[in-house]
C-alpha atoms as a PDB file:
ATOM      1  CA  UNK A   1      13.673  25.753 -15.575  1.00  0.00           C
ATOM      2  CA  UNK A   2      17.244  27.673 -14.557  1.00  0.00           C
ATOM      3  CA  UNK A   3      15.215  31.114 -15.018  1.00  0.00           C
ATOM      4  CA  UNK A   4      12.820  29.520 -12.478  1.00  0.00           C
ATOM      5  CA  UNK A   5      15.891  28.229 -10.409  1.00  0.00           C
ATOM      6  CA  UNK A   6      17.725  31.546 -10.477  1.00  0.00           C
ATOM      7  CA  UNK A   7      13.850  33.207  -9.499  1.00  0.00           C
ATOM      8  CA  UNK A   8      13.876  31.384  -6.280  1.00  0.00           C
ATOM      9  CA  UNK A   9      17.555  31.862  -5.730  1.00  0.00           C
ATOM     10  CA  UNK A  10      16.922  35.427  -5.659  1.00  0.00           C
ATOM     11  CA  UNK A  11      14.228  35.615  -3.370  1.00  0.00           C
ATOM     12  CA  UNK A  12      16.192  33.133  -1.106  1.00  0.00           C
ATOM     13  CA  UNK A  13      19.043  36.259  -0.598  1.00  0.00           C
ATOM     14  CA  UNK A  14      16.744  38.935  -0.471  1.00  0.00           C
ATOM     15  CA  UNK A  15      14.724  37.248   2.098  1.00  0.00           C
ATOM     16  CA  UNK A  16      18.118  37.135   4.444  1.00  0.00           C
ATOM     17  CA  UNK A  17      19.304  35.422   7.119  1.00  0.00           C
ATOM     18  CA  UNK A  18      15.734  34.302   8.425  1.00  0.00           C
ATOM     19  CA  UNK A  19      15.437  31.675   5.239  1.00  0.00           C
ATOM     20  CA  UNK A  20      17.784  29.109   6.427  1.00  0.00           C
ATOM     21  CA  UNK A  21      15.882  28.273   9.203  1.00  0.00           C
ATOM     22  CA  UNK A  22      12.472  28.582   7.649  1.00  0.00           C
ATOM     23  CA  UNK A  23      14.138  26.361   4.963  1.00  0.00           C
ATOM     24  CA  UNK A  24      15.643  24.092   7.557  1.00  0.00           C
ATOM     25  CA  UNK A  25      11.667  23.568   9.308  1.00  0.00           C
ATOM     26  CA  UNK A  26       9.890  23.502   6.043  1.00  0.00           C
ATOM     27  CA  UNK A  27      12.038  20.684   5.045  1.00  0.00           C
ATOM     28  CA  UNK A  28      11.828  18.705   8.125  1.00  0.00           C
ATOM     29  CA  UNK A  29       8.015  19.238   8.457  1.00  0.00           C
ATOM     30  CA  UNK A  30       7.285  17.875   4.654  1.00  0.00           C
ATOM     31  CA  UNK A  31       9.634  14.688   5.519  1.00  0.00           C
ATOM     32  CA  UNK A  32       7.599  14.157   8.747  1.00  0.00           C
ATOM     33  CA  UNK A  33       4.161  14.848   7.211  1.00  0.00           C
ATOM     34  CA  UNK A  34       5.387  12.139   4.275  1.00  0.00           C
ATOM     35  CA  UNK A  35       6.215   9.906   7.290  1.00  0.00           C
ATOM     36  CA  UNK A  36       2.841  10.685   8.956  1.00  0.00           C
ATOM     37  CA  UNK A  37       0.583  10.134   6.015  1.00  0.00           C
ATOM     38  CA  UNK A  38       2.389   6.529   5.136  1.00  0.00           C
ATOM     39  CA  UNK A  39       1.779   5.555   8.906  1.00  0.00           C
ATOM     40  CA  UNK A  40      -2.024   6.303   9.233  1.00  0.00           C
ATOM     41  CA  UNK A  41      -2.892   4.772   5.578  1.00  0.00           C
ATOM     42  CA  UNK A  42      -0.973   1.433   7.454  1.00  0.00           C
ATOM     43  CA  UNK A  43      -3.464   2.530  10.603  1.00  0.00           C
ATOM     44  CA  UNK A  44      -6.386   2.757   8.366  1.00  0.00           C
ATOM     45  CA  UNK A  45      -5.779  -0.519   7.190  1.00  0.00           C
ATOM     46  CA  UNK A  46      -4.932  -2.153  10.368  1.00  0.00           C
ATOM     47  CA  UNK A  47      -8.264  -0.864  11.907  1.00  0.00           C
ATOM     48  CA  UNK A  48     -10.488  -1.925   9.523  1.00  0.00           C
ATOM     49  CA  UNK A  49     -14.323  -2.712  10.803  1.00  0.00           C
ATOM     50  CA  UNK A  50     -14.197  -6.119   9.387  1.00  0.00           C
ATOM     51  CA  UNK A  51     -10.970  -6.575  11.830  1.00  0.00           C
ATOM     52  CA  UNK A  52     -12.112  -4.462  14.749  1.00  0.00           C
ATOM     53  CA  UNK A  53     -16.016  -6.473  14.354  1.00  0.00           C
ATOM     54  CA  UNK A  54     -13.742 -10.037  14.180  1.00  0.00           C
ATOM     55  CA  UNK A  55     -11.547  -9.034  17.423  1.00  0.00           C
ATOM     56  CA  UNK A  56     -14.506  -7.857  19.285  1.00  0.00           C
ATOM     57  CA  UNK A  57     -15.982 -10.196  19.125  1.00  0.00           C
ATOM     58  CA  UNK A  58     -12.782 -12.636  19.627  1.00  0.00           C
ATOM     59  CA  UNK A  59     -12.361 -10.598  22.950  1.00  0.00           C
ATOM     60  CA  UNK A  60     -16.419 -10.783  23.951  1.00  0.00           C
ATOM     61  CA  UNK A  61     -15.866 -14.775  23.275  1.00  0.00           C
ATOM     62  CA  UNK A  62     -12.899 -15.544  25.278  1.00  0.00           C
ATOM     63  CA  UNK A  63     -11.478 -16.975  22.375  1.00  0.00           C
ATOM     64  CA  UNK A  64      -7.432 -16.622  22.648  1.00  0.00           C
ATOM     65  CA  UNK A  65      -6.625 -18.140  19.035  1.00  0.00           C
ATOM     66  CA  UNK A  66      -9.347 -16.495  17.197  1.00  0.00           C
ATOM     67  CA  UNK A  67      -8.145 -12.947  19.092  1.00  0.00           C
ATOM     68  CA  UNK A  68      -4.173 -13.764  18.128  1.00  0.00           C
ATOM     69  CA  UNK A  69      -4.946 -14.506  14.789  1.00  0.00           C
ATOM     70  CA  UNK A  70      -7.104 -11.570  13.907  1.00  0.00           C
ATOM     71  CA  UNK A  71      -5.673  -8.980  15.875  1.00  0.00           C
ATOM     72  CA  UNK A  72      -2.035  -9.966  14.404  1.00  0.00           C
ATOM     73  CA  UNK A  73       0.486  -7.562  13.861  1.00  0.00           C
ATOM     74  CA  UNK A  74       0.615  -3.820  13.810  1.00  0.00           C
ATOM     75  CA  UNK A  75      -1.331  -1.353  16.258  1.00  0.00           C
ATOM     76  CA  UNK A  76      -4.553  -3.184  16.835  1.00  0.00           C
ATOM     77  CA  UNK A  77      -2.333  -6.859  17.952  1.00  0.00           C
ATOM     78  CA  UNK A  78       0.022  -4.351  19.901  1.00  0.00           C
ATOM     79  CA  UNK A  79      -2.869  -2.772  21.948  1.00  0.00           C
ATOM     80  CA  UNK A  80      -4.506  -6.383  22.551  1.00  0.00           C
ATOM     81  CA  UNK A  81      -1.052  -7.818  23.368  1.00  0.00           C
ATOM     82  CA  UNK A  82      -0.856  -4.868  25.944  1.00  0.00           C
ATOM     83  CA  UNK A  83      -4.091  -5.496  27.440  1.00  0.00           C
ATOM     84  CA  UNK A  84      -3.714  -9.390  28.178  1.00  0.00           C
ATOM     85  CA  UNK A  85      -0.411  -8.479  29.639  1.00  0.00           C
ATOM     86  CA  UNK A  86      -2.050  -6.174  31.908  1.00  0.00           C
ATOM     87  CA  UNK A  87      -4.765  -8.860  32.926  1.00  0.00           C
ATOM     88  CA  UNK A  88      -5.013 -10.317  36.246  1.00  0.00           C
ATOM     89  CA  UNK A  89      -5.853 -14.139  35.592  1.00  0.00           C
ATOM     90  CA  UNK A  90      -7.295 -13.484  32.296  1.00  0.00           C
ATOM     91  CA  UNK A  91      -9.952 -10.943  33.863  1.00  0.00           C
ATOM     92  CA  UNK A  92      -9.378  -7.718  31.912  1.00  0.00           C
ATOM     93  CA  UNK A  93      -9.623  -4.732  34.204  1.00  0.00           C
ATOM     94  CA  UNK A  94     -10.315  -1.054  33.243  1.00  0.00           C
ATOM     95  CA  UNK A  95      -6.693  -0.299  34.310  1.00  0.00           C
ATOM     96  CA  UNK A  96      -5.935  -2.668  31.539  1.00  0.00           C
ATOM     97  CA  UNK A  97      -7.261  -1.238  29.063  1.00  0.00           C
ATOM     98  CA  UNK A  98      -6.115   2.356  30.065  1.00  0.00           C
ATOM     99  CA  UNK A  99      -2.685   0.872  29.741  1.00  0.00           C
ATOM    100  CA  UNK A 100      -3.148  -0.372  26.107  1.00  0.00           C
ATOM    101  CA  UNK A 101      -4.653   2.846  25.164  1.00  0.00           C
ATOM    102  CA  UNK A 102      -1.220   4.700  26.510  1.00  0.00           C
ATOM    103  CA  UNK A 103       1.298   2.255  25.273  1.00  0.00           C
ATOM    104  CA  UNK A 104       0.009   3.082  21.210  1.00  0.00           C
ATOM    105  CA  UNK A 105      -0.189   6.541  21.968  1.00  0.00           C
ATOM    106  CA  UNK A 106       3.276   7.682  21.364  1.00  0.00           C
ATOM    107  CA  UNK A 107       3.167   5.792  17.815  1.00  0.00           C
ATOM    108  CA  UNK A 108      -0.160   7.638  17.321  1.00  0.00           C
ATOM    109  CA  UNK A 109       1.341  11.525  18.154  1.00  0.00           C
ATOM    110  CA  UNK A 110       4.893  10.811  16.815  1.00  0.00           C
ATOM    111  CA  UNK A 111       5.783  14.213  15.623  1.00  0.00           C
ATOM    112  CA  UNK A 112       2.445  15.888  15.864  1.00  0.00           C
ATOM    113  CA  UNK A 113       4.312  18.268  18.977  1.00  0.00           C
ATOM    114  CA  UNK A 114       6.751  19.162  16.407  1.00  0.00           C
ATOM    115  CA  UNK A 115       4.088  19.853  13.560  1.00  0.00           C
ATOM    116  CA  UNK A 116       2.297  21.674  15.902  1.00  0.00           C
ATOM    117  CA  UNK A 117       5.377  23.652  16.839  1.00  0.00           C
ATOM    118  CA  UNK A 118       6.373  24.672  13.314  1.00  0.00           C
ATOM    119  CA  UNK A 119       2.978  26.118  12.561  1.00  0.00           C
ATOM    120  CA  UNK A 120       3.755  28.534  15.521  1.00  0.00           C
ATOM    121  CA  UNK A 121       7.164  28.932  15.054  1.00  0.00           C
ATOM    122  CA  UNK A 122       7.185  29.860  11.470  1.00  0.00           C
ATOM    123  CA  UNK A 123       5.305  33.214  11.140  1.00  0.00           C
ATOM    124  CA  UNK A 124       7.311  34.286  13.890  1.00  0.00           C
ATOM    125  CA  UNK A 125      10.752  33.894  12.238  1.00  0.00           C
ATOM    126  CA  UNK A 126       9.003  35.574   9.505  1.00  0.00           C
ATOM    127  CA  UNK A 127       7.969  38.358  11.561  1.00  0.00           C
ATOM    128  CA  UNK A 128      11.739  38.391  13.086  1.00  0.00           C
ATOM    129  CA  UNK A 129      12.984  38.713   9.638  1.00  0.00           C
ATOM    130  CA  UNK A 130      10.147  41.173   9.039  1.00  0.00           C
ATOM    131  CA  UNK A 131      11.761  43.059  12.110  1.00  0.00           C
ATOM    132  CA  UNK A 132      15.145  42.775  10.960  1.00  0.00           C
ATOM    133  CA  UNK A 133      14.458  44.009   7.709  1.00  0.00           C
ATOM    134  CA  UNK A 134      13.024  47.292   8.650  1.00  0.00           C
ATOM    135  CA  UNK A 135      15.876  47.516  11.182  1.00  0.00           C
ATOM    136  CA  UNK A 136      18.037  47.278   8.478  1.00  0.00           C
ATOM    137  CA  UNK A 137      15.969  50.106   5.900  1.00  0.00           C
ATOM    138  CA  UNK A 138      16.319  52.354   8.954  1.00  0.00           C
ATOM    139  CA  UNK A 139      19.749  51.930   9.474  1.00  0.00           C
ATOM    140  CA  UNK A 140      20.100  53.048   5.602  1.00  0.00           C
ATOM    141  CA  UNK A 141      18.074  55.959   6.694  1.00  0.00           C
ATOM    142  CA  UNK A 142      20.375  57.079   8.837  1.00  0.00           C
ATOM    143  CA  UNK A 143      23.001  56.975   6.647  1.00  0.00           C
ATOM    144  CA  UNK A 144      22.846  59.835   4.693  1.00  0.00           C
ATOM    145  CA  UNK A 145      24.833  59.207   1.333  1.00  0.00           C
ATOM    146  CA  UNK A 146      22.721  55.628   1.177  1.00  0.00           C
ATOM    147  CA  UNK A 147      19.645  57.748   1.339  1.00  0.00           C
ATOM    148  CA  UNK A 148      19.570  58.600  -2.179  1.00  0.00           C
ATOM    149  CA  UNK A 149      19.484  54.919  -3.612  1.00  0.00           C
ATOM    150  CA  UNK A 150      16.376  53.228  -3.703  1.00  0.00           C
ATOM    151  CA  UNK A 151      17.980  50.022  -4.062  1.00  0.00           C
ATOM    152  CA  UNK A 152      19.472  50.072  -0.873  1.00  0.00           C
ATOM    153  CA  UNK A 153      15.857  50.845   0.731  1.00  0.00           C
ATOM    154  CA  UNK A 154      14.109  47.856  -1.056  1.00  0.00           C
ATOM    155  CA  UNK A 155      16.681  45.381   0.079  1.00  0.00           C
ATOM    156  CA  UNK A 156      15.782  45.819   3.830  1.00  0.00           C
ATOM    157  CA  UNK A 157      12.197  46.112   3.082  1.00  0.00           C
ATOM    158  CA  UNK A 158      12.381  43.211   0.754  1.00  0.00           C
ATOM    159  CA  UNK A 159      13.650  41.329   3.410  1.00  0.00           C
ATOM    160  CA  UNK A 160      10.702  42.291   5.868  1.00  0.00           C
ATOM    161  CA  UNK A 161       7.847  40.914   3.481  1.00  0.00           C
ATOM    162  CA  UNK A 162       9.725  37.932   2.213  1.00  0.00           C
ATOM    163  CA  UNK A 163       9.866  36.670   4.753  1.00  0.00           C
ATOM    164  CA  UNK A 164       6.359  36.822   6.702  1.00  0.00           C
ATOM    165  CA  UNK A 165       5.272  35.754   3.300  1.00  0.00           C
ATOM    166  CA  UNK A 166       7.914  32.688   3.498  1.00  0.00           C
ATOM    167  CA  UNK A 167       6.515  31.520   7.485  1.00  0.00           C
ATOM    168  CA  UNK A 168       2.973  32.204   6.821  1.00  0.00           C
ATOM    169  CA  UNK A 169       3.144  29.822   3.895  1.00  0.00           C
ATOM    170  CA  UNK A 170       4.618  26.820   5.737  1.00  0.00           C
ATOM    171  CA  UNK A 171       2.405  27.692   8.609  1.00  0.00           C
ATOM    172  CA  UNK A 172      -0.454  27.173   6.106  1.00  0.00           C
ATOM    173  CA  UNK A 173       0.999  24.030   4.509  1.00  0.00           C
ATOM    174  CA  UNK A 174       1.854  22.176   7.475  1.00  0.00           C
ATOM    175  CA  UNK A 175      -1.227  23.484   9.471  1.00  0.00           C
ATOM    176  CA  UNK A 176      -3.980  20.883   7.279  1.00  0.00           C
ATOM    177  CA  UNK A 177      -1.690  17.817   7.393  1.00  0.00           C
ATOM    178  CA  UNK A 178      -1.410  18.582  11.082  1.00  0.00           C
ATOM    179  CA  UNK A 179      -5.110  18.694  11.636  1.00  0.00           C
ATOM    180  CA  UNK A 180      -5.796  15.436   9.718  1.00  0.00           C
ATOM    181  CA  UNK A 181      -3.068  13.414  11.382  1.00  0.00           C
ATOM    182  CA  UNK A 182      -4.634  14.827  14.570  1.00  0.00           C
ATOM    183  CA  UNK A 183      -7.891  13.632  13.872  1.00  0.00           C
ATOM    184  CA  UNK A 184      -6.671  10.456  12.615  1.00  0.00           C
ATOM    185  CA  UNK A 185      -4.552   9.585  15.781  1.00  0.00           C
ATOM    186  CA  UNK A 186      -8.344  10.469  17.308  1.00  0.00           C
ATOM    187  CA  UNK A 187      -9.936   8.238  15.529  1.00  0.00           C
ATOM    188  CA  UNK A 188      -7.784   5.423  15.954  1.00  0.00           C
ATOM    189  CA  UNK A 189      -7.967   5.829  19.985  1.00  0.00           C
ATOM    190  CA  UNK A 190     -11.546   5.745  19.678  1.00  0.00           C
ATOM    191  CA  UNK A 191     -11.912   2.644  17.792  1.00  0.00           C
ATOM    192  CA  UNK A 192      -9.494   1.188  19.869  1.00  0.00           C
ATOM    193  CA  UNK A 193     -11.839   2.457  22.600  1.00  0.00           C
ATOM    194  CA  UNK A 194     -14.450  -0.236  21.249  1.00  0.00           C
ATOM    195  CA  UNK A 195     -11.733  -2.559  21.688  1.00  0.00           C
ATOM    196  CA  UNK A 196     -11.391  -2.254  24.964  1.00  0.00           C
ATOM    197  CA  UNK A 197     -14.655  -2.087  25.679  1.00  0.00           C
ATOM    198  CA  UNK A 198     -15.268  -5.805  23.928  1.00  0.00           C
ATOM    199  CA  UNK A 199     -12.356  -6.519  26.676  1.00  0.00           C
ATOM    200  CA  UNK A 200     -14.372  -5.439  29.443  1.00  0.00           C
ATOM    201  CA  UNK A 201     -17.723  -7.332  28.189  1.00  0.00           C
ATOM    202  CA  UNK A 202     -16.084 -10.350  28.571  1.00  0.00           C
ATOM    203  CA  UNK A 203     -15.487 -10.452  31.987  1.00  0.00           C
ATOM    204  CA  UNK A 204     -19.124 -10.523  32.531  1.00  0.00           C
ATOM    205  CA  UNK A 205     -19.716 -13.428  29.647  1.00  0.00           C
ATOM    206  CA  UNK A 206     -17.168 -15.387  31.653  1.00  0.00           C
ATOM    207  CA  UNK A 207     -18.721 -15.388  35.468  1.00  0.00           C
END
């Protein structure tokens, strides 16, 4: 375990400067992807199709207590509270429904920008440090009693491919968690689509 520790420790320094803030946005992203997943497991539970059938067909009905008490708490009572809010003497218009969709977006893409960001933004601190690394070999280059130690060389170069190595791997982590969460915050607007549509059905029940 401390061989392992002093292993890592090493290729911390030699991959420079660059692997604070690789280290700094790896963090981050694994604390928001551990945020993300515990969210949409509560979504995936909140939208079940035994829910979503029950509020359907709550909305389709008219029925205000069956619709509180199934819809409830969480995403699915927060886009149905938003809707009836937005209704115009209990008729439910399409603007209404627009509106409920936008009000549980932001909980939906909470940190998805940022996810998506970091899968940009870390190969190209690696390639920076890749950059700064061969800067730096050259530099010993030029010097010409450094020329002679090999060392000297394969601490600048060192630096280069530690690096890219370093931000294409947390491009790669973050990159699938990022694509489910995406899809998932799809999939709950879609469902919640159904929703709304249920909404809209029962103005026509009710003339």
């Amino acid at each position: 375990m401390g061989e392992t520790i002093q292993q890592a420790g090493e290729l911390f320094t030699a991959a420079g400067w660059v692997a604070w803030p690789l280290t700094a946005l790896s963090m981050v992203s694994f604390a928001l992807c551990l945020e993300r997943l515990l969210y949409f497991s509560r979504v995936r539970r909140n939208l079940s199709a035994e829910r979503i059938r029950k509020v359907a067909d709550a909305l389709r009905a008219s029925d205000e207590s069956a619709l509180a008490r199934q819809a409830g708490a969480g995403l699915l009572g927060h886009f149905v509270s938003s809707i009836l809010d937005n209704s115009n003497g209990g008729r439910i218009a399409e603007s209404a429904v627009l509106a409920g969709g936008e009000s549980v977006r932001p909980g939906l893409e909470r940190y998805l920008p940022f996810l998506s960001t970091t899968i940009t933004a870390a190969p190209m601190l690696g390639i920076l440090g890749t950059v700064t690394g061969i800067i730096k070999s050259f530099g010993l280059l030029g010097n010409a009693e450094q020329v002679t130690d090999p060392a000297a060389m394969a601490v600048g170069i060192s630096e280069a491919l530690y690096t890219t190595a370093f931000g294409l791997v947390i491009a790669l982590v973050v990159l699938f968690p990022y694509n489910y969460f995406r899809r998932s915050a799809d999939r709950a607007l879609g469902v919640l689509e159904t929703i709304g549509a249920a909404a809209l059905e029962s103005n026509g029940s009710s003339n």
